[in-house]
C-alpha atoms as a PDB file:
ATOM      1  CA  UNK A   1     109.874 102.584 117.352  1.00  0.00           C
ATOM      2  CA  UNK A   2     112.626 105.015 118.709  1.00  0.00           C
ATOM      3  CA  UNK A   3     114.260 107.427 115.868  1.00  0.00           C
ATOM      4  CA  UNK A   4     117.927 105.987 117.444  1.00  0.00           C
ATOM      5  CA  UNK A   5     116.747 102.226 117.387  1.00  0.00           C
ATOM      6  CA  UNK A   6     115.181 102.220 113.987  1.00  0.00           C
ATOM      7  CA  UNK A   7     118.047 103.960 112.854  1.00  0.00           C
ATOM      8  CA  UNK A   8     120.528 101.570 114.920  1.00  0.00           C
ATOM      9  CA  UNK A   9     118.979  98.625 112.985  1.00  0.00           C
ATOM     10  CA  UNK A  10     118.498  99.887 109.304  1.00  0.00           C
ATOM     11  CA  UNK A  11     121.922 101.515 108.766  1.00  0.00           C
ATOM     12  CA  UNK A  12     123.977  98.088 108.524  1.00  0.00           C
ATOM     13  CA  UNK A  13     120.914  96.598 106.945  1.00  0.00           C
ATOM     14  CA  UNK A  14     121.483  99.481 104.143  1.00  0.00           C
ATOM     15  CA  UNK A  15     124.968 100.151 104.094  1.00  0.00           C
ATOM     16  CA  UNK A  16     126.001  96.062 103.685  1.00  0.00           C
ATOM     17  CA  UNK A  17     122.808  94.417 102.811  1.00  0.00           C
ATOM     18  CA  UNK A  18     121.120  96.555 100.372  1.00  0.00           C
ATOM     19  CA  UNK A  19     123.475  99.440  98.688  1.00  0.00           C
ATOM     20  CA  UNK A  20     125.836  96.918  97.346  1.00  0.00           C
ATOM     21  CA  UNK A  21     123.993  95.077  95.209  1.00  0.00           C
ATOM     22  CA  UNK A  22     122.135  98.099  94.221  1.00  0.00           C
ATOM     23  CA  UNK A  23     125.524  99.955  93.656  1.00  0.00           C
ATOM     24  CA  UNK A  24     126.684  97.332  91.539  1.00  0.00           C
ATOM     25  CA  UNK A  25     123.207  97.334  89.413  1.00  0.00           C
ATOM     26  CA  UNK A  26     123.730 100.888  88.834  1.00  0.00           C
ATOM     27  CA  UNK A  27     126.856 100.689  87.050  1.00  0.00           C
ATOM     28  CA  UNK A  28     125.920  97.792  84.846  1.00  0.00           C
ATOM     29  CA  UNK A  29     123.234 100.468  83.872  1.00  0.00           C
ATOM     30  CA  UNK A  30     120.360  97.549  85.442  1.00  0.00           C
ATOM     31  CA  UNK A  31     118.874  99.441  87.835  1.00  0.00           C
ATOM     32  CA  UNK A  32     115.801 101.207  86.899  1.00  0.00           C
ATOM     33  CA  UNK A  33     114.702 104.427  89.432  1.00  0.00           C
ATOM     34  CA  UNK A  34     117.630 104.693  90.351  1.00  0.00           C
ATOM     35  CA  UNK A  35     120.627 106.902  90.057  1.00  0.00           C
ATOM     36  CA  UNK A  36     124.359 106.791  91.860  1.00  0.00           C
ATOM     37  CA  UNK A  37     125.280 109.958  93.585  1.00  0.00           C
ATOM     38  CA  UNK A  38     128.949 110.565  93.759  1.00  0.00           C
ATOM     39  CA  UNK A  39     130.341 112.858  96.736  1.00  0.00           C
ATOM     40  CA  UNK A  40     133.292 113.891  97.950  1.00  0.00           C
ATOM     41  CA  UNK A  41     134.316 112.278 101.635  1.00  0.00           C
ATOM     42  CA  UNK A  42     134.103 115.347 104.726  1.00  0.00           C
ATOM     43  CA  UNK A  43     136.815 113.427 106.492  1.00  0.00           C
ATOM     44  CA  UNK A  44     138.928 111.229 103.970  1.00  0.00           C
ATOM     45  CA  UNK A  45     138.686 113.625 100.886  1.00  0.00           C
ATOM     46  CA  UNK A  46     137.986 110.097  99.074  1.00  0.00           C
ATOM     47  CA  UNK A  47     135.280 109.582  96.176  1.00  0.00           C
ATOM     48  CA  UNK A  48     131.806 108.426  97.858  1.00  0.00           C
ATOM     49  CA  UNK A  49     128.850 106.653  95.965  1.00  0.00           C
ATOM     50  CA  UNK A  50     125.567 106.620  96.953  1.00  0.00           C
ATOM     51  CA  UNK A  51     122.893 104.726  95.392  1.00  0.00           C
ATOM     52  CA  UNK A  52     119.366 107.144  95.624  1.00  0.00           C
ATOM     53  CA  UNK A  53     115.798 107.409  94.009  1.00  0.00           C
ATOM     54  CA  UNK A  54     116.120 108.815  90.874  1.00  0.00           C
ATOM     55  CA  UNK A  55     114.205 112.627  90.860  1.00  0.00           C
ATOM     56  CA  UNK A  56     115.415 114.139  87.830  1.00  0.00           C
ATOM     57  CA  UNK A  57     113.150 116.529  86.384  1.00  0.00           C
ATOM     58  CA  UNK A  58     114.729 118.937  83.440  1.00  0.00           C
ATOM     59  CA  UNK A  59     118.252 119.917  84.727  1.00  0.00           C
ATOM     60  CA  UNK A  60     116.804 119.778  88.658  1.00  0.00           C
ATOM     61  CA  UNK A  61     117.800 116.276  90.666  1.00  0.00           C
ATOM     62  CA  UNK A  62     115.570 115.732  93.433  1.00  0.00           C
ATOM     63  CA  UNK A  63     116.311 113.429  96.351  1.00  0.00           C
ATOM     64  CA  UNK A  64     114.650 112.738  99.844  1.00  0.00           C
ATOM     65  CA  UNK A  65     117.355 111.392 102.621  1.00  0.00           C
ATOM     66  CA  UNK A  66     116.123 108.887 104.921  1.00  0.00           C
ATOM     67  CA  UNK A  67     118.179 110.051 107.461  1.00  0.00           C
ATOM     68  CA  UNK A  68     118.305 113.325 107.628  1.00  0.00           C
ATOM     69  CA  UNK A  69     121.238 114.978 108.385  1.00  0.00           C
ATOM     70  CA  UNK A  70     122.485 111.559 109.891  1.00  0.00           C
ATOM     71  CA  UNK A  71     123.097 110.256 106.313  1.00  0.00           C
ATOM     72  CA  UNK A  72     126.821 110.603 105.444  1.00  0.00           C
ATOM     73  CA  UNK A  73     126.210 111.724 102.057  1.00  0.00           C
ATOM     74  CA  UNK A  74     124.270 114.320 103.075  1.00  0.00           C
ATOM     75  CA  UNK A  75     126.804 115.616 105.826  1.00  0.00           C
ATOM     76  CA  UNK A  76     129.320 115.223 102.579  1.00  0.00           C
ATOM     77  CA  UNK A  77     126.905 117.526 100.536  1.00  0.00           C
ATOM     78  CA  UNK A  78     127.020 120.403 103.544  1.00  0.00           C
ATOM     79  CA  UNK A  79     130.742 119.959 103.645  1.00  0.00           C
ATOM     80  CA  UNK A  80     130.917 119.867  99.729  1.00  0.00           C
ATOM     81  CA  UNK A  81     128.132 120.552  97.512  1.00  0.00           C
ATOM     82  CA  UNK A  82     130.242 119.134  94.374  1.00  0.00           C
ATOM     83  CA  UNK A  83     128.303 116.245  93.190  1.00  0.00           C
ATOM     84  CA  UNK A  84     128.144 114.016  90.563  1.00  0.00           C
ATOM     85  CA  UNK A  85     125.077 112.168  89.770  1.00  0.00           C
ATOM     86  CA  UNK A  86     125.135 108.610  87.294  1.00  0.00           C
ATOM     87  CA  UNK A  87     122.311 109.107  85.709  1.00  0.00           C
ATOM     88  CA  UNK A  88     120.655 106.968  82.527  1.00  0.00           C
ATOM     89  CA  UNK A  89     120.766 108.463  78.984  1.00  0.00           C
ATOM     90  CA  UNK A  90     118.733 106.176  76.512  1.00  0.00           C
ATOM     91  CA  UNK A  91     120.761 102.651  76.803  1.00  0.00           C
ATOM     92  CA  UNK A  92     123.723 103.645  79.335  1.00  0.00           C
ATOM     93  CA  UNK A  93     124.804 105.721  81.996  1.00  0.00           C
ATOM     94  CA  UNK A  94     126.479 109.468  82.182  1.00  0.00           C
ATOM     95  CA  UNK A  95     127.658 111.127  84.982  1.00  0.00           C
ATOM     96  CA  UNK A  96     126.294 114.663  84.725  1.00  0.00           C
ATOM     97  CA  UNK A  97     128.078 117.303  87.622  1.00  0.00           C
ATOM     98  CA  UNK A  98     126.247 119.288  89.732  1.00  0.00           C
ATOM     99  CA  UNK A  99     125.930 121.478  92.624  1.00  0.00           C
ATOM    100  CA  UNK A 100     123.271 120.254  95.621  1.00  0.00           C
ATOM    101  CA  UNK A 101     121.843 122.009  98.527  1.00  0.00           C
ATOM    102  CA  UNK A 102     120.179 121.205 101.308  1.00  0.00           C
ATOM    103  CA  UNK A 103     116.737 122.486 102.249  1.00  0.00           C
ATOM    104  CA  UNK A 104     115.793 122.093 105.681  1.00  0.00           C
ATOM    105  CA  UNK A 105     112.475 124.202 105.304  1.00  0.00           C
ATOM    106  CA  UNK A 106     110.893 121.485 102.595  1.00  0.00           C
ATOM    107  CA  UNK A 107     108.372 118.804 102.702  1.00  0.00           C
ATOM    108  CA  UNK A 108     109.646 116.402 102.128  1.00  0.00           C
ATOM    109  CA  UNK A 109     106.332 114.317 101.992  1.00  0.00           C
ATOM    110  CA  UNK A 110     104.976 116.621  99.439  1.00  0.00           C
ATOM    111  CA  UNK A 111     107.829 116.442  97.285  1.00  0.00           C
ATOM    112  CA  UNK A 112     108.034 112.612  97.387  1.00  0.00           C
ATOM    113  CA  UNK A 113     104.535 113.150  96.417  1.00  0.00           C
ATOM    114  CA  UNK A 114     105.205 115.510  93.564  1.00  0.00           C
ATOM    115  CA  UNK A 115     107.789 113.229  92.229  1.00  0.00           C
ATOM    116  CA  UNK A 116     106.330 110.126  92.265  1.00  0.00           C
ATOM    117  CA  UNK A 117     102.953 111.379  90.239  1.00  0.00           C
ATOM    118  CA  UNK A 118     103.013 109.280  87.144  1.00  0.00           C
ATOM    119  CA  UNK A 119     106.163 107.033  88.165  1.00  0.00           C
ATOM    120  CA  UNK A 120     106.051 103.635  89.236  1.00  0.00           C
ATOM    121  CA  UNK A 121     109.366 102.807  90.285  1.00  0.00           C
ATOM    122  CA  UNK A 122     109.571 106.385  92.151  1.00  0.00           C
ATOM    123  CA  UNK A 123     106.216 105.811  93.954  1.00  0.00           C
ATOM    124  CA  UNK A 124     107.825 102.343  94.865  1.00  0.00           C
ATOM    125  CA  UNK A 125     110.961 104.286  95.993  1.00  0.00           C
ATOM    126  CA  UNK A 126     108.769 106.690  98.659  1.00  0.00           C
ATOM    127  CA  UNK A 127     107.339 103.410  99.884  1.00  0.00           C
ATOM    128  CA  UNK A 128     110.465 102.389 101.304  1.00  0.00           C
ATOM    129  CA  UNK A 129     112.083 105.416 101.840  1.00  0.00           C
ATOM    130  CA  UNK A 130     109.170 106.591 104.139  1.00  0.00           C
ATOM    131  CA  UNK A 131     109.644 103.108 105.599  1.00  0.00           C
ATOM    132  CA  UNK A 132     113.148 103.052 106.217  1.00  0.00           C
ATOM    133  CA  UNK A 133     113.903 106.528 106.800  1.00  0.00           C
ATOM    134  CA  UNK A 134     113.882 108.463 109.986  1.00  0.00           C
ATOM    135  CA  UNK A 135     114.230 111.776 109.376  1.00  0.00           C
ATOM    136  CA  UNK A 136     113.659 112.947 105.797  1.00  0.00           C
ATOM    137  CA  UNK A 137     115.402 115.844 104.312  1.00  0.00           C
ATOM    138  CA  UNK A 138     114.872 117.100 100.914  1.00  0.00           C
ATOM    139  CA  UNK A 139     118.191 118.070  98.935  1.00  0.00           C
ATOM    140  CA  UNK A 140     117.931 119.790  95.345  1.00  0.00           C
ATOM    141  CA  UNK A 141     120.851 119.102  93.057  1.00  0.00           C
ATOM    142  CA  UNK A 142     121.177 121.726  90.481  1.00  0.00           C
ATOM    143  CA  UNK A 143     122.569 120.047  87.279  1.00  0.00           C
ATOM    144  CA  UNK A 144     125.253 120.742  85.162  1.00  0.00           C
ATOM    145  CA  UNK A 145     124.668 119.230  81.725  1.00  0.00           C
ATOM    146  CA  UNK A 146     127.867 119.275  79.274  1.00  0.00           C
ATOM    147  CA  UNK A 147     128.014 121.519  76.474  1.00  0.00           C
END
């Protein structure tokens, strides 16, 4: 399949079928492997959430975009590398600040790899990500825990 028809067809299948529910999982704190990633909008200046595979390790968020530089959020994170990211702490959910970047020059297979080693729920997340995506980007969110 075509990178423009695949991505034609899985956008509105994300972005009405699939995000919402997730979205609203992730702030009841019910969504396992998963975190929300909070941006600010390149053209509205509005609050964005994104739901995406959670890849914390230590004070380092990892995350693999399906679509590349296609992906709003990520265009959002070039604009404004700001973010927030909802992330679980024991029974409920923080949001923990941060600062992402992009990096074009990483595998992005490997590092779905590396990240999913030993996690269920993240190995299940490369599944579909591989399967939905079309062109992968890795972006590294550097995070800022509170005092």
């Amino acid at each position: 399949m075509r990178v423009e028809t695949k991505h034609t067809l899985v956008r509105p299948l994300q972005r009405y079928l699939i995000n919402p529910p997730v979205r609203l999982l992730l702030r009841l704190g019910a969504a396992p492997g998963y975190a929300l990633l909070e941006t600010r909008g390149r053209v509205t200046g509005q609050i964005c959430t994104t739901p995406v595979g959670e890849g914390r390790e230590g004070t380092v968020f990892w995350i693999v975009a399906e679509h590349g530089m296609h992906a709003g959020y990520v265009r959002n994170i070039r604009d404004c590398p700001d973010v927030r990211v909802r992330l679980r702490a024991g029974s409920r959910s923080v949001w923990v600040p941060g600062t992402a970047q992009l990096l074009p020059g990483d595998d992005p297979y490997a590092r779905q790899r590396t990240l999913a080693r030993g996690h269920p729920l993240r190995a299940l997340n490369t599944v579909v990500v591989r399967a939905m995506g079309t062109e992968l980007l890795t972006v590294r969110i550097d995070l800022h825990p509170r005092s």
